[in-house]
PDB file of N, CA and C in Angstrom:
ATOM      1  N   UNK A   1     -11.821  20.069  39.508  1.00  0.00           N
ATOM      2  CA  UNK A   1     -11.548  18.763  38.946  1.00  0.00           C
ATOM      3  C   UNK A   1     -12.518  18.517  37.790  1.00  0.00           C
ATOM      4  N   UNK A   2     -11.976  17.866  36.755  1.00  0.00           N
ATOM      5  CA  UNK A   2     -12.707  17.921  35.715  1.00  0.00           C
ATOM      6  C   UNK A   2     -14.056  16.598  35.792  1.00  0.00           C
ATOM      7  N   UNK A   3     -14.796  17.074  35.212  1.00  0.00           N
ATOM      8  CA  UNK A   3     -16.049  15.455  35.575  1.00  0.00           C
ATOM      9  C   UNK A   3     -15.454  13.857  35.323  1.00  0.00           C
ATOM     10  N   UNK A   4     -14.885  13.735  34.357  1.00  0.00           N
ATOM     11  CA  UNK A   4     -14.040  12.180  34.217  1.00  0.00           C
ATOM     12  C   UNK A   4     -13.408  12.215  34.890  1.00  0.00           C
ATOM     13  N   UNK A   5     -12.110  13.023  35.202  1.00  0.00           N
ATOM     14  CA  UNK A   5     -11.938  12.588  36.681  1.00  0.00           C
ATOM     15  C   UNK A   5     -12.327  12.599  38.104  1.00  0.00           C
ATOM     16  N   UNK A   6     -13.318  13.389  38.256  1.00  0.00           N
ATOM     17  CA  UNK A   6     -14.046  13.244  39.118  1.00  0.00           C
ATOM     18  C   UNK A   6     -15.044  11.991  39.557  1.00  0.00           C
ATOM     19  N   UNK A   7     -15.335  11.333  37.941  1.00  0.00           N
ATOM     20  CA  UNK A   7     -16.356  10.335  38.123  1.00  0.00           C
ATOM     21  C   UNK A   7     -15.137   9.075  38.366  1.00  0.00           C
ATOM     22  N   UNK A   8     -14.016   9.162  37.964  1.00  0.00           N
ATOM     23  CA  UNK A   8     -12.945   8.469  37.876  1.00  0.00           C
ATOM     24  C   UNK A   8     -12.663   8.230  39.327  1.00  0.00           C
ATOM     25  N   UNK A   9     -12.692   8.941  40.275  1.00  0.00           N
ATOM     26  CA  UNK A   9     -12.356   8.877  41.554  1.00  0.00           C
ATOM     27  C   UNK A   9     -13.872   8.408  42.452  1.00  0.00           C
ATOM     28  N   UNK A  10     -14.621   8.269  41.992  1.00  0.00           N
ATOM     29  CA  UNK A  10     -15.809   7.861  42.734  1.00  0.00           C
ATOM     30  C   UNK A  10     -16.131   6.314  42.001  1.00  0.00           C
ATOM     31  N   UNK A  11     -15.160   5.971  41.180  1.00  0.00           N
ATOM     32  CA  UNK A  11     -15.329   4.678  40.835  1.00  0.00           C
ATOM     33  C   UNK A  11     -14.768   4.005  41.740  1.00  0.00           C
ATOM     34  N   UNK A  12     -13.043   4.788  41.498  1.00  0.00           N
ATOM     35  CA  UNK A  12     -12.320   3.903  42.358  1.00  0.00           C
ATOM     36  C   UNK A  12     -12.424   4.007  44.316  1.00  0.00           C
ATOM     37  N   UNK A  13     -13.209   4.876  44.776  1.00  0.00           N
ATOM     38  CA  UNK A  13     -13.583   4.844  45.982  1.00  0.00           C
ATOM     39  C   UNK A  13     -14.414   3.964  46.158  1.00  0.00           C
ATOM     40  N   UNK A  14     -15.521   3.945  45.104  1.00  0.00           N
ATOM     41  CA  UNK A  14     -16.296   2.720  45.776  1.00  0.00           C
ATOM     42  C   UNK A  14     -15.817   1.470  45.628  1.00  0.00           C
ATOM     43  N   UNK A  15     -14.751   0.972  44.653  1.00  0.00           N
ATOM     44  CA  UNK A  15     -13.951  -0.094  44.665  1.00  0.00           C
ATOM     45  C   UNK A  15     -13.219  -0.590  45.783  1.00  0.00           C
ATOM     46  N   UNK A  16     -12.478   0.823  46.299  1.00  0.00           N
ATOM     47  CA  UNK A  16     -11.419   0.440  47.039  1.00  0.00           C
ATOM     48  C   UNK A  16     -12.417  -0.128  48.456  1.00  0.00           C
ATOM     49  N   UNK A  17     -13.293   1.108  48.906  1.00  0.00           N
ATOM     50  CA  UNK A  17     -14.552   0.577  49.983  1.00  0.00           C
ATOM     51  C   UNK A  17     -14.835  -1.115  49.958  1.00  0.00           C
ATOM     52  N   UNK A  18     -15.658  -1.288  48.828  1.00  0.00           N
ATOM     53  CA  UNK A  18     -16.012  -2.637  48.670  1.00  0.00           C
ATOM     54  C   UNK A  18     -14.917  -3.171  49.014  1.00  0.00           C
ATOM     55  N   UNK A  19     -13.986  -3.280  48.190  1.00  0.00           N
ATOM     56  CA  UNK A  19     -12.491  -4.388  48.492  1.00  0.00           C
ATOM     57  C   UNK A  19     -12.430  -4.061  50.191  1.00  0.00           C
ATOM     58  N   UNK A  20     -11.933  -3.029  50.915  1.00  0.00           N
ATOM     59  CA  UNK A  20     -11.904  -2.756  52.297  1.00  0.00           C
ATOM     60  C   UNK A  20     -12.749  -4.251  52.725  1.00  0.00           C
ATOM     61  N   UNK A  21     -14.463  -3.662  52.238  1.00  0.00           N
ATOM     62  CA  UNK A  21     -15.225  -4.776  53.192  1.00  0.00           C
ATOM     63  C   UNK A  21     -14.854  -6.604  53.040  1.00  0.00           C
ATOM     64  N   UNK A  22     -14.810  -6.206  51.832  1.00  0.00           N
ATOM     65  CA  UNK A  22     -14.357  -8.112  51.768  1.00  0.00           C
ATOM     66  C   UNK A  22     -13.189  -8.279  51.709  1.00  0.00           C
ATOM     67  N   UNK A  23     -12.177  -7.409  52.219  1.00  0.00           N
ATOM     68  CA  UNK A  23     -10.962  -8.099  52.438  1.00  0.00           C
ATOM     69  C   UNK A  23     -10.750  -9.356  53.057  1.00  0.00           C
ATOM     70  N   UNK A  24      -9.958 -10.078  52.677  1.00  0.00           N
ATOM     71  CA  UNK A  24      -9.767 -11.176  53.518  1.00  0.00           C
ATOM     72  C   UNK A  24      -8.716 -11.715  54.940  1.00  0.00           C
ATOM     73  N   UNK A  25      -8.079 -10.428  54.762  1.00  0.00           N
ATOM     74  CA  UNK A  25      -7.565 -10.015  56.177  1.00  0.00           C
ATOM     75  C   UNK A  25      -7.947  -8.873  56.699  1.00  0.00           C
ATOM     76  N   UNK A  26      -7.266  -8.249  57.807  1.00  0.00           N
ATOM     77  CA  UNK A  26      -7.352  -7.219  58.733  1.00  0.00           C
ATOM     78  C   UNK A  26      -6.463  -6.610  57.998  1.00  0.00           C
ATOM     79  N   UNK A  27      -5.060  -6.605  57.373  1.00  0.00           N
ATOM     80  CA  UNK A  27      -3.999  -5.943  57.236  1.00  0.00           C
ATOM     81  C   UNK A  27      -4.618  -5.449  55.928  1.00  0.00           C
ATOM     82  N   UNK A  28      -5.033  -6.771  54.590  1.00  0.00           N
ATOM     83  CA  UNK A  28      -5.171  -6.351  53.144  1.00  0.00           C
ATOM     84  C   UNK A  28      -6.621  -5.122  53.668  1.00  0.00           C
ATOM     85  N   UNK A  29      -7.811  -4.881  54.224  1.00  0.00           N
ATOM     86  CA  UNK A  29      -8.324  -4.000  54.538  1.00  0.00           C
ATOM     87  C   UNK A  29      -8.078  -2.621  54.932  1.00  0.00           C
ATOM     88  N   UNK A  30      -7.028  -2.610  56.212  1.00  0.00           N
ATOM     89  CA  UNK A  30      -6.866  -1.696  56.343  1.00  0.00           C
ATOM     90  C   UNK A  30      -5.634  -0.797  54.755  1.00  0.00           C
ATOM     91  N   UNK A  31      -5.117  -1.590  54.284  1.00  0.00           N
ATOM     92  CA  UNK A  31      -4.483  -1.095  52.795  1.00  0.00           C
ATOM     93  C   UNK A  31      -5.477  -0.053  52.039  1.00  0.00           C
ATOM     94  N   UNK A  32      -6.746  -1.170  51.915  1.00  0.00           N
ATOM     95  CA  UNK A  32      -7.707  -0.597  51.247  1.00  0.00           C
ATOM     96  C   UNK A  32      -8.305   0.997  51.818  1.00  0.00           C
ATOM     97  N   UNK A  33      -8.450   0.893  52.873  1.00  0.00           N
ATOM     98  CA  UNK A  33      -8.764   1.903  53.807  1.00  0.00           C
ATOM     99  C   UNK A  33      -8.065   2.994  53.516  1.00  0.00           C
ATOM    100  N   UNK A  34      -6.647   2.820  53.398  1.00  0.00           N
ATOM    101  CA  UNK A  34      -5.962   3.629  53.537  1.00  0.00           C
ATOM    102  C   UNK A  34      -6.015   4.629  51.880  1.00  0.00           C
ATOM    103  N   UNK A  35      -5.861   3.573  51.170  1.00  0.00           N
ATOM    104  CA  UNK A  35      -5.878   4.014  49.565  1.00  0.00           C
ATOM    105  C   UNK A  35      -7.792   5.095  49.700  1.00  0.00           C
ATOM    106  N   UNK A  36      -8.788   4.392  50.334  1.00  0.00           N
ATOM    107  CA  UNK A  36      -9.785   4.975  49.895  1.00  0.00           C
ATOM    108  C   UNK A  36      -9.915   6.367  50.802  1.00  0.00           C
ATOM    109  N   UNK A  37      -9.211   6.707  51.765  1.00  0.00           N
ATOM    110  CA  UNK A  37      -9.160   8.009  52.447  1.00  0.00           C
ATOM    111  C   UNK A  37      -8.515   9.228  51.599  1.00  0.00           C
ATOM    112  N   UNK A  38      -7.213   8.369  51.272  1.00  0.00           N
ATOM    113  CA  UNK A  38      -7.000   9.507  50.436  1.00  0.00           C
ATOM    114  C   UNK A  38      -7.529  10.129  49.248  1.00  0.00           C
ATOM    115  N   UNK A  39      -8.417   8.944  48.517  1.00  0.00           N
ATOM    116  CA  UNK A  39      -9.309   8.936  46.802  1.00  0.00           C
ATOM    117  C   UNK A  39     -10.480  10.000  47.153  1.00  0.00           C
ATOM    118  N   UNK A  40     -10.829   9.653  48.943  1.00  0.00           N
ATOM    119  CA  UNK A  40     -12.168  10.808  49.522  1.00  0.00           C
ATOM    120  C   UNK A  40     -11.510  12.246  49.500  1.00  0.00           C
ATOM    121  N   UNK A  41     -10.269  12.825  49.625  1.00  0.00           N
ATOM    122  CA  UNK A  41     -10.118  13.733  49.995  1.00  0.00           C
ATOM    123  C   UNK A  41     -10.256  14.491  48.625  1.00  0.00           C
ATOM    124  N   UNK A  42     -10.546  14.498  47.568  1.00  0.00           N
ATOM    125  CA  UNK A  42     -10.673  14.866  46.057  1.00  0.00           C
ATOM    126  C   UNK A  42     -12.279  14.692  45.871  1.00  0.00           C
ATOM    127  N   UNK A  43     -12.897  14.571  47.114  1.00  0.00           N
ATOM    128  CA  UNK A  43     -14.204  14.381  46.757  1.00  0.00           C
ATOM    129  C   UNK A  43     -15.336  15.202  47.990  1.00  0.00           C
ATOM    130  N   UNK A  44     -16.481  14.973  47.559  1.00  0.00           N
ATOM    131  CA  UNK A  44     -17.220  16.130  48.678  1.00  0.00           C
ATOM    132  C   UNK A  44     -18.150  15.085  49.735  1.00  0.00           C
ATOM    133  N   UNK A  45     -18.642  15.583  50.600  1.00  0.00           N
ATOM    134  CA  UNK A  45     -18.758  14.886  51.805  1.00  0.00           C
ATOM    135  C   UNK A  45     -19.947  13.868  51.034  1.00  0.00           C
ATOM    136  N   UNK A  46     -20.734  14.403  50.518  1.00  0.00           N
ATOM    137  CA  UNK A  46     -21.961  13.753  49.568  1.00  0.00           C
ATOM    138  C   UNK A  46     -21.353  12.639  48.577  1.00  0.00           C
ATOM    139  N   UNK A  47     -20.319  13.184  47.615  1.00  0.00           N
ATOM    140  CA  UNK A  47     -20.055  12.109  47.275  1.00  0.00           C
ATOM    141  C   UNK A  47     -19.309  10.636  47.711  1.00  0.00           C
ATOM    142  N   UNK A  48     -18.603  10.850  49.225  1.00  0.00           N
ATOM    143  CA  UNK A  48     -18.331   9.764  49.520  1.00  0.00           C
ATOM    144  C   UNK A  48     -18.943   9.483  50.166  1.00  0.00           C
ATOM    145  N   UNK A  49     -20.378   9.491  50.511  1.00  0.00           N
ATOM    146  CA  UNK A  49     -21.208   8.755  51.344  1.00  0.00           C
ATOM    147  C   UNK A  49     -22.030   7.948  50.182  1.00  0.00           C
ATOM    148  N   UNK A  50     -22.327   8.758  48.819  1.00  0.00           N
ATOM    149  CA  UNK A  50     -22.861   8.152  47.724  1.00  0.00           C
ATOM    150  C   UNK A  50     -21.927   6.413  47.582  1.00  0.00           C
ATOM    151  N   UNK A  51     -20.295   6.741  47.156  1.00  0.00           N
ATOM    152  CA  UNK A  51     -19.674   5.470  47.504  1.00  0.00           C
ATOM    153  C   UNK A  51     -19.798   4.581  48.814  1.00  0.00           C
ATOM    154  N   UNK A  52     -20.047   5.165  49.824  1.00  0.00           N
ATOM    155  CA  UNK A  52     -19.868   3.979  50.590  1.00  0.00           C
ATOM    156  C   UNK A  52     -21.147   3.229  50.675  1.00  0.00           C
ATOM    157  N   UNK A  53     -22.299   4.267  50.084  1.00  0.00           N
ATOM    158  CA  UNK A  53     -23.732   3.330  49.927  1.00  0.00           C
ATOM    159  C   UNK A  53     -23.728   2.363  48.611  1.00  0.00           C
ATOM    160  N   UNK A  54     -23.145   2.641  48.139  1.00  0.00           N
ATOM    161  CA  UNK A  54     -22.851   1.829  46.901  1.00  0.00           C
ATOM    162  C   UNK A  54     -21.723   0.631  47.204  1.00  0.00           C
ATOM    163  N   UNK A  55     -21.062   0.753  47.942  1.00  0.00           N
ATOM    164  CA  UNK A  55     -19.755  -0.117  48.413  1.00  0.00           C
ATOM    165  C   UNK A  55     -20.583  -1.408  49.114  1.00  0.00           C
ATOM    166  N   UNK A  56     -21.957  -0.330  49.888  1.00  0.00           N
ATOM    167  CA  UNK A  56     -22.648  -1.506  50.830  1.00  0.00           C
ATOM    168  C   UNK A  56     -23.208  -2.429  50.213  1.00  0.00           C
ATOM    169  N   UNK A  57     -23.747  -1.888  49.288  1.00  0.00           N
ATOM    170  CA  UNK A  57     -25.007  -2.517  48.276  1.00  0.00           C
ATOM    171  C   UNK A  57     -24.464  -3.600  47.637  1.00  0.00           C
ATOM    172  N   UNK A  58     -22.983  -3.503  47.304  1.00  0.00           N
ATOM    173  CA  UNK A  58     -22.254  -4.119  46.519  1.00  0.00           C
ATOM    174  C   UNK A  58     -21.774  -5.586  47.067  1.00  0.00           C
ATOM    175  N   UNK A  59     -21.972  -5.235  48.636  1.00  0.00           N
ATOM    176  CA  UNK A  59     -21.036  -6.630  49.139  1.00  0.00           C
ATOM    177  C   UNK A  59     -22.844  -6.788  49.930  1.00  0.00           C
ATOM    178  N   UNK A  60     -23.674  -6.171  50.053  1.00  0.00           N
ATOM    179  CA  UNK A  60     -25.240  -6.632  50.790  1.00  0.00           C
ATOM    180  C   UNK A  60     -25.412  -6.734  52.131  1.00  0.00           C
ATOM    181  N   UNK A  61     -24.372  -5.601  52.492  1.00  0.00           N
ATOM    182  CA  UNK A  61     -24.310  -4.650  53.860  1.00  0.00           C
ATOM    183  C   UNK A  61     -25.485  -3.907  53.552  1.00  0.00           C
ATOM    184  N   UNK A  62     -26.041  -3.627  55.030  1.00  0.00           N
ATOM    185  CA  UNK A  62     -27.193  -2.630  55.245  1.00  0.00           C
ATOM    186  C   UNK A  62     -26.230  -1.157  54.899  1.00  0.00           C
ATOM    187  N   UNK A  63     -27.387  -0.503  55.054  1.00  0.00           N
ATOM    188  CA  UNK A  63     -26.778   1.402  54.094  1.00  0.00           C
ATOM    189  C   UNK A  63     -26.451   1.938  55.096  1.00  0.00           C
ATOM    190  N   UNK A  64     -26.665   1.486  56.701  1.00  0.00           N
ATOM    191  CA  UNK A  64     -26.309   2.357  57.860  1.00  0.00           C
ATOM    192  C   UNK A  64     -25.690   2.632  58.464  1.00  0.00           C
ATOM    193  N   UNK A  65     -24.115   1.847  58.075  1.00  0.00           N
ATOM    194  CA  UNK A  65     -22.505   2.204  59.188  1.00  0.00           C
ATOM    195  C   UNK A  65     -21.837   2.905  58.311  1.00  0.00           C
ATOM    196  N   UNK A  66     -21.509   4.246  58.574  1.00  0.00           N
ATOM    197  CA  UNK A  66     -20.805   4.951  58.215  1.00  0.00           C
ATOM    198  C   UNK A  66     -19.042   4.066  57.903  1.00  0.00           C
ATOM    199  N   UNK A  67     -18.249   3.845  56.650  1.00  0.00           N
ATOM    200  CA  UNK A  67     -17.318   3.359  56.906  1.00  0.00           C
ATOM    201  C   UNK A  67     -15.978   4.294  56.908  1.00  0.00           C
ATOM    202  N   UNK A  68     -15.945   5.516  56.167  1.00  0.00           N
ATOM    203  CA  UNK A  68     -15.015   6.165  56.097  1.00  0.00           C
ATOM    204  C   UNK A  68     -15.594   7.229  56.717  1.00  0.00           C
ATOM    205  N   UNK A  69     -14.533   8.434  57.666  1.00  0.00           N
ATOM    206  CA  UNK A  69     -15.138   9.250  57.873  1.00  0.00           C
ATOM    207  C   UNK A  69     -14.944  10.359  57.117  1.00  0.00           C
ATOM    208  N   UNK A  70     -15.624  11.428  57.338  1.00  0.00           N
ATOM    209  CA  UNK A  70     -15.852  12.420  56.382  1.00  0.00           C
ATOM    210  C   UNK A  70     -15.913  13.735  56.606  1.00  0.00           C
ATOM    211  N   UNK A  71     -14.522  14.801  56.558  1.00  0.00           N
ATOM    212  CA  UNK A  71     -14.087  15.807  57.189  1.00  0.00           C
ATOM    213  C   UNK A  71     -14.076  16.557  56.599  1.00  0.00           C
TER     214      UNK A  71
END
């Protein structure tokens, strides 16, 4: 994968993450969830933990619950 899109997909993971956390339902979350599993699978185990620490930071969640998992 080329680096812009690579950095392209670690934007929108940590977007979709963040949105996940402050969704304002259960349903619009799990959407988010769903969109950001698949944005992880184009990415390496490091970099989606980089997003979800950044996802935390973003909404002022602690750095320590794993939110997506990572296979």
């Amino acid at each position: 994968m080329k680096t812009a899109d690579r950095e392209k997909d670690i934007e929108m993971l940590t977007l979709g993450l963040t949105l996940a956390i402050t969704a304002p339902t259960d349903e619009k979350a799990n959407e988010c969830i769903e969109m950001a599993e698949s944005i992880a699978q184009n990415l390496t185990a490091a970099e989606v933990a980089q997003c979800q620490r950044a996802a935390q930071r973003n909404t002022g969640l602690p750095e320590d619950p794993v939110l997506v998992p990572v296979n």
